[in-house]
PDB file of N, CA and C in Angstrom:
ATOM      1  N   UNK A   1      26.658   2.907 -22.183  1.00  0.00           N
ATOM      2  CA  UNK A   1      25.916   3.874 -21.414  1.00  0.00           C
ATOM      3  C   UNK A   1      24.420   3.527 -21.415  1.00  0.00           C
ATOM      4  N   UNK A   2      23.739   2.742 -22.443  1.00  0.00           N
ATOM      5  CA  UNK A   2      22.286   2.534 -22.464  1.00  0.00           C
ATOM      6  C   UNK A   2      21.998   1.942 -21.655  1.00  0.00           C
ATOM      7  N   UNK A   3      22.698   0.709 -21.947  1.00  0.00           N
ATOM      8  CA  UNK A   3      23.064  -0.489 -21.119  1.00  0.00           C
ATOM      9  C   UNK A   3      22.842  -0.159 -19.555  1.00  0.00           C
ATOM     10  N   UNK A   4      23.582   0.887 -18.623  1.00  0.00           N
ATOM     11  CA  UNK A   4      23.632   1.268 -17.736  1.00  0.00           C
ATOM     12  C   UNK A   4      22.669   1.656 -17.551  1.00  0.00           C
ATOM     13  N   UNK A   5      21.580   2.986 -18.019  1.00  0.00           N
ATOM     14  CA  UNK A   5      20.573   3.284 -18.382  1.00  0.00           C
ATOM     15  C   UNK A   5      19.415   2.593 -17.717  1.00  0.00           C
ATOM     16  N   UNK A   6      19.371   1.453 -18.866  1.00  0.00           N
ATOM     17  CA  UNK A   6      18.616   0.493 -19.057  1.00  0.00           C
ATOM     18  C   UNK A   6      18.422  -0.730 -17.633  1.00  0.00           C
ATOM     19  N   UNK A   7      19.801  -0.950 -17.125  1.00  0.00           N
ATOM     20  CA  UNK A   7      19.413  -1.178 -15.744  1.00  0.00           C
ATOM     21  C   UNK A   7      19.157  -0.851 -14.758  1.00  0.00           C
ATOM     22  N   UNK A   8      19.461   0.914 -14.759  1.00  0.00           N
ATOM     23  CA  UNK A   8      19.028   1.461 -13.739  1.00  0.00           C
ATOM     24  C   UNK A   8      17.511   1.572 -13.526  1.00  0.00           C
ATOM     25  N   UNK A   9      16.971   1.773 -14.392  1.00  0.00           N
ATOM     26  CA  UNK A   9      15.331   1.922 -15.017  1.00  0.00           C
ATOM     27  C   UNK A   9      15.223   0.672 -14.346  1.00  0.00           C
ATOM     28  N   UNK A  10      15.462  -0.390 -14.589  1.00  0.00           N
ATOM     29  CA  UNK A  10      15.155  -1.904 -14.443  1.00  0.00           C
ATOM     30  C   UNK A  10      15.113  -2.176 -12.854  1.00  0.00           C
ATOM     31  N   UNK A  11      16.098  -1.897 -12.082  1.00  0.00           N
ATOM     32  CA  UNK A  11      16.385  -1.993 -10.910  1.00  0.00           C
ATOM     33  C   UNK A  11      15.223  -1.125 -10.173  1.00  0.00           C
ATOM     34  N   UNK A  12      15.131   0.080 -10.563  1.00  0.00           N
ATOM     35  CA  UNK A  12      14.401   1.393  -9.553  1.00  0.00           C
ATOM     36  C   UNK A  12      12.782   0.724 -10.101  1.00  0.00           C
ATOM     37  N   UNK A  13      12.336   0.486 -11.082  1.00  0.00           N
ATOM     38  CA  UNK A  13      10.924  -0.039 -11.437  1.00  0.00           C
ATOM     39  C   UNK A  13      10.619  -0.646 -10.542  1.00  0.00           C
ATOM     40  N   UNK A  14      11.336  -2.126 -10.020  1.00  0.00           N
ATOM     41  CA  UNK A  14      11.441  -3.458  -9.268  1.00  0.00           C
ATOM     42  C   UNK A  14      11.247  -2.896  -7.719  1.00  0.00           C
ATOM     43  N   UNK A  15      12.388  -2.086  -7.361  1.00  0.00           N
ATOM     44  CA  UNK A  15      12.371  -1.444  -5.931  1.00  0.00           C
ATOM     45  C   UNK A  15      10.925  -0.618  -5.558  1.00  0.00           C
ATOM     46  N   UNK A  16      10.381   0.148  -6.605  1.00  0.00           N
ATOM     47  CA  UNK A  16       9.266   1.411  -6.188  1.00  0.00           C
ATOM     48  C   UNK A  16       8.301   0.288  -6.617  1.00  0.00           C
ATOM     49  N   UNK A  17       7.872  -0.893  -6.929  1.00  0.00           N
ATOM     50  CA  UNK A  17       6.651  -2.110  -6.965  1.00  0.00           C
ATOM     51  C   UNK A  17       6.994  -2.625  -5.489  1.00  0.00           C
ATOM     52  N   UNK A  18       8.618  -2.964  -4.926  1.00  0.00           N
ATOM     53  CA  UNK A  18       8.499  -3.652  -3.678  1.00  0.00           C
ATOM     54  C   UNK A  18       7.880  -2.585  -2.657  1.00  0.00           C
ATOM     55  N   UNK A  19       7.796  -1.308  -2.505  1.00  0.00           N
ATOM     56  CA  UNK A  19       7.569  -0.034  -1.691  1.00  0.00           C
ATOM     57  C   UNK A  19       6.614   0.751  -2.298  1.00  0.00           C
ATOM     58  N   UNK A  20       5.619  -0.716  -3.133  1.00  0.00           N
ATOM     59  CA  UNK A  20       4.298   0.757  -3.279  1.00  0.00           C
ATOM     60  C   UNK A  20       3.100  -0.585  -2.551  1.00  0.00           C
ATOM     61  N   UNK A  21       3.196  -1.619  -1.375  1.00  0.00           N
ATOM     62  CA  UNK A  21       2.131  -2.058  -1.301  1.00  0.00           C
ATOM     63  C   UNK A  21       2.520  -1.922   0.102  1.00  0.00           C
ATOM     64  N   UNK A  22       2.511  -2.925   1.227  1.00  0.00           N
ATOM     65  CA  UNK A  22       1.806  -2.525   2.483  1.00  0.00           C
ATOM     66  C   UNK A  22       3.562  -1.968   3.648  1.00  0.00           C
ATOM     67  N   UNK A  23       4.612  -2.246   2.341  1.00  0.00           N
ATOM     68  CA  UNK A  23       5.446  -1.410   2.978  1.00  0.00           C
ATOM     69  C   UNK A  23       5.357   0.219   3.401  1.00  0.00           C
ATOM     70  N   UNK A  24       4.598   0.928   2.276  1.00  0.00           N
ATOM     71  CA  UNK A  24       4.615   1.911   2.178  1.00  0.00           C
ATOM     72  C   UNK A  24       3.506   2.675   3.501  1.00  0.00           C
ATOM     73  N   UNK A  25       2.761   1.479   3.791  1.00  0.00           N
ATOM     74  CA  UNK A  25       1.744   2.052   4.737  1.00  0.00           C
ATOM     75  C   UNK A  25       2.179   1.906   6.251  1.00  0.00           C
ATOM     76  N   UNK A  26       3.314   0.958   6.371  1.00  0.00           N
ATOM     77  CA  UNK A  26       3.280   0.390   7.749  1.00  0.00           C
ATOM     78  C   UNK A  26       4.220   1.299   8.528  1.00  0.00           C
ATOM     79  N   UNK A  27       4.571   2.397   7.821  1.00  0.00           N
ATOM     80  CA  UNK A  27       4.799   3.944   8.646  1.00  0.00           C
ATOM     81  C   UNK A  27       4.334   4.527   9.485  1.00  0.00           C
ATOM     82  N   UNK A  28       2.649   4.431   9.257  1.00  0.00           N
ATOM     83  CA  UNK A  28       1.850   5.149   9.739  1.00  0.00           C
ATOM     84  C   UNK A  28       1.055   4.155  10.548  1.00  0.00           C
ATOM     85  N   UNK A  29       0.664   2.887   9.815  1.00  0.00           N
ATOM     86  CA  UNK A  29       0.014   2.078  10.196  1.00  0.00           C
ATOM     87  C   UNK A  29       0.783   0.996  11.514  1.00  0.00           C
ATOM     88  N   UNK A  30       1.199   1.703  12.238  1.00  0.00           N
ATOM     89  CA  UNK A  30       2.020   0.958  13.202  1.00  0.00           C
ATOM     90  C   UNK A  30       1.333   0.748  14.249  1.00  0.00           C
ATOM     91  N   UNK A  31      -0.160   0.979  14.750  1.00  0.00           N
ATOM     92  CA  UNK A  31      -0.700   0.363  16.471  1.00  0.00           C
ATOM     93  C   UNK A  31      -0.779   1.923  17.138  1.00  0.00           C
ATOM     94  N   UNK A  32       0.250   2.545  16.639  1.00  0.00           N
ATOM     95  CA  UNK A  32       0.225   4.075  17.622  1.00  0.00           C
ATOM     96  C   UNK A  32      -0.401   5.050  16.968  1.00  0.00           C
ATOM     97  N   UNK A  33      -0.208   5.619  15.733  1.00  0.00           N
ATOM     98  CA  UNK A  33      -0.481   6.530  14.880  1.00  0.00           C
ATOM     99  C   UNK A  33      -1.769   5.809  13.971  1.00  0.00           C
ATOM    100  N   UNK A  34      -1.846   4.759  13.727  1.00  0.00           N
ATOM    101  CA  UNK A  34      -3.186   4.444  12.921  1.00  0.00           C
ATOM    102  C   UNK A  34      -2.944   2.644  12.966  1.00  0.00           C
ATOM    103  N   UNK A  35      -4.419   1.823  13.183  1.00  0.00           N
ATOM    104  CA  UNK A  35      -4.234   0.450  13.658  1.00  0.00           C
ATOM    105  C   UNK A  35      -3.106   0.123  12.634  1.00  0.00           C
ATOM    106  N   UNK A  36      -2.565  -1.284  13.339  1.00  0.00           N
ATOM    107  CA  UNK A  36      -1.377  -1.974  12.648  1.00  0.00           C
ATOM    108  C   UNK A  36      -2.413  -3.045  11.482  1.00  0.00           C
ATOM    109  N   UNK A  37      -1.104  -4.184  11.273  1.00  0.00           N
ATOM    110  CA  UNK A  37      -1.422  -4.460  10.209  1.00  0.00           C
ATOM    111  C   UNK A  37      -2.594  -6.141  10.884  1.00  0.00           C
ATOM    112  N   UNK A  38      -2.128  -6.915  11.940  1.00  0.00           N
ATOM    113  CA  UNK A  38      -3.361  -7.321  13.279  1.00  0.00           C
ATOM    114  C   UNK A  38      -4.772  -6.777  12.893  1.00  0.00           C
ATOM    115  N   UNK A  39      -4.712  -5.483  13.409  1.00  0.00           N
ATOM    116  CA  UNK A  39      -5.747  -4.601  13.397  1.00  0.00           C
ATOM    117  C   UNK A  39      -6.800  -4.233  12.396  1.00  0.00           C
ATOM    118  N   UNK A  40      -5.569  -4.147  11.034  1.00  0.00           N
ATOM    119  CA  UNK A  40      -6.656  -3.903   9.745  1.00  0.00           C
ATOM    120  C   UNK A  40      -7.062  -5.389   8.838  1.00  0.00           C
ATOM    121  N   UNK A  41      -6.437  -6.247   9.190  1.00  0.00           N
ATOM    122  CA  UNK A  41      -6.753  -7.362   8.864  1.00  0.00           C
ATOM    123  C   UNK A  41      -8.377  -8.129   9.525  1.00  0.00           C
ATOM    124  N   UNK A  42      -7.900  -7.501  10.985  1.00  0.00           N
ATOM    125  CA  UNK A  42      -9.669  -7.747  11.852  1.00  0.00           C
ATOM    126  C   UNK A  42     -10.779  -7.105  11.637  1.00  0.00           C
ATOM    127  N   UNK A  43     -10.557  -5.719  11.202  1.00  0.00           N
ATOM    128  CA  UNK A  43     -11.552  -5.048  10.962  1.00  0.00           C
ATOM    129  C   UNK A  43     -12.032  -5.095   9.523  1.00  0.00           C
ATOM    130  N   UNK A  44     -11.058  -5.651   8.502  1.00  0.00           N
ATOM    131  CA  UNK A  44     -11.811  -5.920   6.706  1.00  0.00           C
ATOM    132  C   UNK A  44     -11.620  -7.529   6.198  1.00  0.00           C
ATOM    133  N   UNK A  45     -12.648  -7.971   6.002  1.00  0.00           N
ATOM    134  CA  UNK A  45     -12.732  -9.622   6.004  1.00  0.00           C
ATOM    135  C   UNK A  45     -12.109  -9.576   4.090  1.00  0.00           C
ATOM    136  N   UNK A  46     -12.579  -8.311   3.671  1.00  0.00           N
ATOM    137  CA  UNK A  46     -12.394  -8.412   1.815  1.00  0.00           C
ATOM    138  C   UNK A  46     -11.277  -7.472   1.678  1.00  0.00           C
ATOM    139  N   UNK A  47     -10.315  -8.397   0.420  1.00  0.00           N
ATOM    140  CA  UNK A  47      -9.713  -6.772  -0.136  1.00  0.00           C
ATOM    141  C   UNK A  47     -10.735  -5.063  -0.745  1.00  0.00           C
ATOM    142  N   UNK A  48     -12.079  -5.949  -0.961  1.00  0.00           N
ATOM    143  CA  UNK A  48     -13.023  -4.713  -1.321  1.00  0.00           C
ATOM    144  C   UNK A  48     -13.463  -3.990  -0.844  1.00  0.00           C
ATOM    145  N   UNK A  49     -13.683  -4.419   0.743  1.00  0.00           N
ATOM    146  CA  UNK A  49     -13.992  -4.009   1.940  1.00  0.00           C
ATOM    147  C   UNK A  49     -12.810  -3.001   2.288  1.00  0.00           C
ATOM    148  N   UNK A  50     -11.568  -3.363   2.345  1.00  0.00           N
ATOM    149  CA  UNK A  50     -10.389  -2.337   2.574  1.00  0.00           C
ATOM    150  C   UNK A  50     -10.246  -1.525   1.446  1.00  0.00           C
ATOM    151  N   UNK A  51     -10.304  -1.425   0.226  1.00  0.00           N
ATOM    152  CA  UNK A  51      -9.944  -0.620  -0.656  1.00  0.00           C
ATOM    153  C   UNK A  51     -11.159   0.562  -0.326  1.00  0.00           C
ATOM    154  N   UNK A  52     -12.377   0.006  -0.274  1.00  0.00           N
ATOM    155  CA  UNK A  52     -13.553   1.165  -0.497  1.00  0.00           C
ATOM    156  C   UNK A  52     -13.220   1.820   0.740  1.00  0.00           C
ATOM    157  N   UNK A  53     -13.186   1.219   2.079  1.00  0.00           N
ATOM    158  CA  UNK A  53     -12.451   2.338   2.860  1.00  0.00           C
ATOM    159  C   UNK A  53     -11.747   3.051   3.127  1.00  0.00           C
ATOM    160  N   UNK A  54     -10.410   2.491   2.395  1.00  0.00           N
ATOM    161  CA  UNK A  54      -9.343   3.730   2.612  1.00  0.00           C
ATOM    162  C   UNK A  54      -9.339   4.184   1.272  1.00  0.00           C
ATOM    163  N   UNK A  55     -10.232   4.637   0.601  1.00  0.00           N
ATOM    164  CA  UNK A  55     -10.818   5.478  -0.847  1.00  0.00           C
ATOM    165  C   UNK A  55     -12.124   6.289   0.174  1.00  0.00           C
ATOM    166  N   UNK A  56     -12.595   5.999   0.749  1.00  0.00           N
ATOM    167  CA  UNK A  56     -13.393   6.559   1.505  1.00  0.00           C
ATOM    168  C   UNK A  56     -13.065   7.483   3.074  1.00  0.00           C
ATOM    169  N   UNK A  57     -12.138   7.629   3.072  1.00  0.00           N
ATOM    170  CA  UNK A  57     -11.755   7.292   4.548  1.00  0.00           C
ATOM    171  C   UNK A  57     -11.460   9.105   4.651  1.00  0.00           C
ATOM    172  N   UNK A  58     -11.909   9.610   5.532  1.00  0.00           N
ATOM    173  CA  UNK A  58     -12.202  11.367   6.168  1.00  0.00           C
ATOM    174  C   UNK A  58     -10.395  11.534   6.605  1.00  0.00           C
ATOM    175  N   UNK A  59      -9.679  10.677   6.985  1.00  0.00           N
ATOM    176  CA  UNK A  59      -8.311  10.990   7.457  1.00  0.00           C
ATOM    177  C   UNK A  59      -7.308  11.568   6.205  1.00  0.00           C
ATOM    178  N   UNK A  60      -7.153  12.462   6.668  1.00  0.00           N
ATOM    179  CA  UNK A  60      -6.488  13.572   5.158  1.00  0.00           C
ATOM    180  C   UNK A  60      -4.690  12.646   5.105  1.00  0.00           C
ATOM    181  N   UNK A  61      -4.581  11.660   5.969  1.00  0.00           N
ATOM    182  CA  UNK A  61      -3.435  11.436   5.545  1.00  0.00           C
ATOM    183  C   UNK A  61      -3.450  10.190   4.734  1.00  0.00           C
ATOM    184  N   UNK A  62      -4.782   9.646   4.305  1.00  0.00           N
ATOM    185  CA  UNK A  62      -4.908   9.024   3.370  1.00  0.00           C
ATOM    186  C   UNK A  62      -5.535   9.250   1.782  1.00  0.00           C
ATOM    187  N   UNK A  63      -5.616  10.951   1.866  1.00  0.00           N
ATOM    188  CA  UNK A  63      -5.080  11.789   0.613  1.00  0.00           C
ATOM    189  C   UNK A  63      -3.980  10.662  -0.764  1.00  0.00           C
ATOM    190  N   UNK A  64      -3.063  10.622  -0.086  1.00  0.00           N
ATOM    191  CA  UNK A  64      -1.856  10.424  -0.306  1.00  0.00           C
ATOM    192  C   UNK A  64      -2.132   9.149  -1.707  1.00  0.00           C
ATOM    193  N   UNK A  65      -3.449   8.601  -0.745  1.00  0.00           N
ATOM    194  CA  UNK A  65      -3.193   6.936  -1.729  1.00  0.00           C
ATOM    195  C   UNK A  65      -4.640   6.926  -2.232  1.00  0.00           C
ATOM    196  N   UNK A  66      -5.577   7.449  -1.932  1.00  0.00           N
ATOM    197  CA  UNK A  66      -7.106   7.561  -2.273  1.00  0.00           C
ATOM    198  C   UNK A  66      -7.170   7.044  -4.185  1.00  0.00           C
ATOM    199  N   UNK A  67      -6.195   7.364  -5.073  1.00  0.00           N
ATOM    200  CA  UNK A  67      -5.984   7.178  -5.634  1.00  0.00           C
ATOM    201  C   UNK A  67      -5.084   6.723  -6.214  1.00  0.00           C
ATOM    202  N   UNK A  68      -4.513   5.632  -5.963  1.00  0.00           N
ATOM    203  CA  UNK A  68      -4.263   4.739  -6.415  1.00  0.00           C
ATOM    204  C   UNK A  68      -4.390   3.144  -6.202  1.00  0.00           C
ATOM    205  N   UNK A  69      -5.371   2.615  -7.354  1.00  0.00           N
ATOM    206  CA  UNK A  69      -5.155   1.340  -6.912  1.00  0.00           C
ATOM    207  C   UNK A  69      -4.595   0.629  -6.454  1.00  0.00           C
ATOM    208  N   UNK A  70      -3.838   0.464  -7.856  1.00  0.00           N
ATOM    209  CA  UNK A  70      -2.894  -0.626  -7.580  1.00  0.00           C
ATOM    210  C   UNK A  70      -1.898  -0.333  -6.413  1.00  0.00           C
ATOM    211  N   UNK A  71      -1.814   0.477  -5.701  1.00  0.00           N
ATOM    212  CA  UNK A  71      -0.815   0.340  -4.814  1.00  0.00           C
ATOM    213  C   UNK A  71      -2.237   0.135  -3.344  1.00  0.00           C
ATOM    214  N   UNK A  72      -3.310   0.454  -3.586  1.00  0.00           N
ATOM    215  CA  UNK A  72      -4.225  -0.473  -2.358  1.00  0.00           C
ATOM    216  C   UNK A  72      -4.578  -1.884  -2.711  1.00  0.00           C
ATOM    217  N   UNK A  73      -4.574  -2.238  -3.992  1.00  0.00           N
ATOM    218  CA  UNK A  73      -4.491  -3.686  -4.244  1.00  0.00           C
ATOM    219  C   UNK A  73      -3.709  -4.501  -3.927  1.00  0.00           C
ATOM    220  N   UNK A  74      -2.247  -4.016  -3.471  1.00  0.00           N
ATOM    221  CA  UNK A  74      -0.864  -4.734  -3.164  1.00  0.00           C
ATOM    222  C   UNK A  74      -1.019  -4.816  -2.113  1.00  0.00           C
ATOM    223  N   UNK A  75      -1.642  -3.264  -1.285  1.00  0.00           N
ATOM    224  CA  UNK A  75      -1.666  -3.564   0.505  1.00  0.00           C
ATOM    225  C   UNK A  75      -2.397  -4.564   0.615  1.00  0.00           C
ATOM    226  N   UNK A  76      -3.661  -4.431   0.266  1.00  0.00           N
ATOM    227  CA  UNK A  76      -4.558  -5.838   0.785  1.00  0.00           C
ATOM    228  C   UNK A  76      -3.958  -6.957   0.267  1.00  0.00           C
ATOM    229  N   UNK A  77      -3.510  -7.636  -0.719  1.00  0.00           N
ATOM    230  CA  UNK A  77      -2.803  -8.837  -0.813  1.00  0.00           C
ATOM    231  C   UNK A  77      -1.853  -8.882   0.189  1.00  0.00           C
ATOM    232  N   UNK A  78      -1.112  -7.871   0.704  1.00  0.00           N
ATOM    233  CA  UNK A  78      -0.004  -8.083   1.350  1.00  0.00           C
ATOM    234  C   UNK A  78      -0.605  -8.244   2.790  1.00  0.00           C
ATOM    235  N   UNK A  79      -1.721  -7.761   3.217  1.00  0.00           N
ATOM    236  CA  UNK A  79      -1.833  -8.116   4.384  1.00  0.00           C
ATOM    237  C   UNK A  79      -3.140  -9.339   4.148  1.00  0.00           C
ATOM    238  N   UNK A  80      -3.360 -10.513   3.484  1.00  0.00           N
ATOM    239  CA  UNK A  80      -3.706 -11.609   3.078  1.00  0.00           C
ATOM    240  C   UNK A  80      -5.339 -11.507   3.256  1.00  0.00           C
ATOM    241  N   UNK A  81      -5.877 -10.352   2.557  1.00  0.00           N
ATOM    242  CA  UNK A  81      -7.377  -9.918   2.274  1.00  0.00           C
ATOM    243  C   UNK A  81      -7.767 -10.415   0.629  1.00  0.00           C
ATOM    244  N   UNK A  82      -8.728 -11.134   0.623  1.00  0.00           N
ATOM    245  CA  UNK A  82      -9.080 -11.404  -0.647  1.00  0.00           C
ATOM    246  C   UNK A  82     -10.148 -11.166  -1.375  1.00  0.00           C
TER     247      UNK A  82
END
């Protein structure tokens, strides 16, 4: 039973790291509802440049992530900001 446990923990850790970086954004961030991923790549040359903005950013539906890094550190790697 630990055993079982123990991989479920293992498995769901792995899955919620693959769905906490620019998967999680490209919901919203689709071209219609807020620029795509094209779009935010043109407008922030740095990952520092994108993090301080969407930590900064007046759109209440980025509440959601304002705090948390590491999951805006993954978006910008994932959309190839350095």
């Amino acid at each position: 039973m630990k055993r079982l446990a123990l991989t479920l923990v293992f498995v769901l850790g792995f899955a919620s790291l693959a769905f906490a970086s620019w998967d999680k954004c490209q919901g919203c961030h689709n071209g219609k509802t807020a620029g795509d991923k094209a779009a935010l790549t043109a407008k922030f040359k740095s990952a520092a440049d994108f993090i301080k903005a969407s930590k900064e950013s007046k759109n209440p539906m980025m509440n959601a992530v304002k705090d948390k890094d590491a999951e805006l550190k993954a978006a910008a790697t994932d959309l190839g900001l350095k």
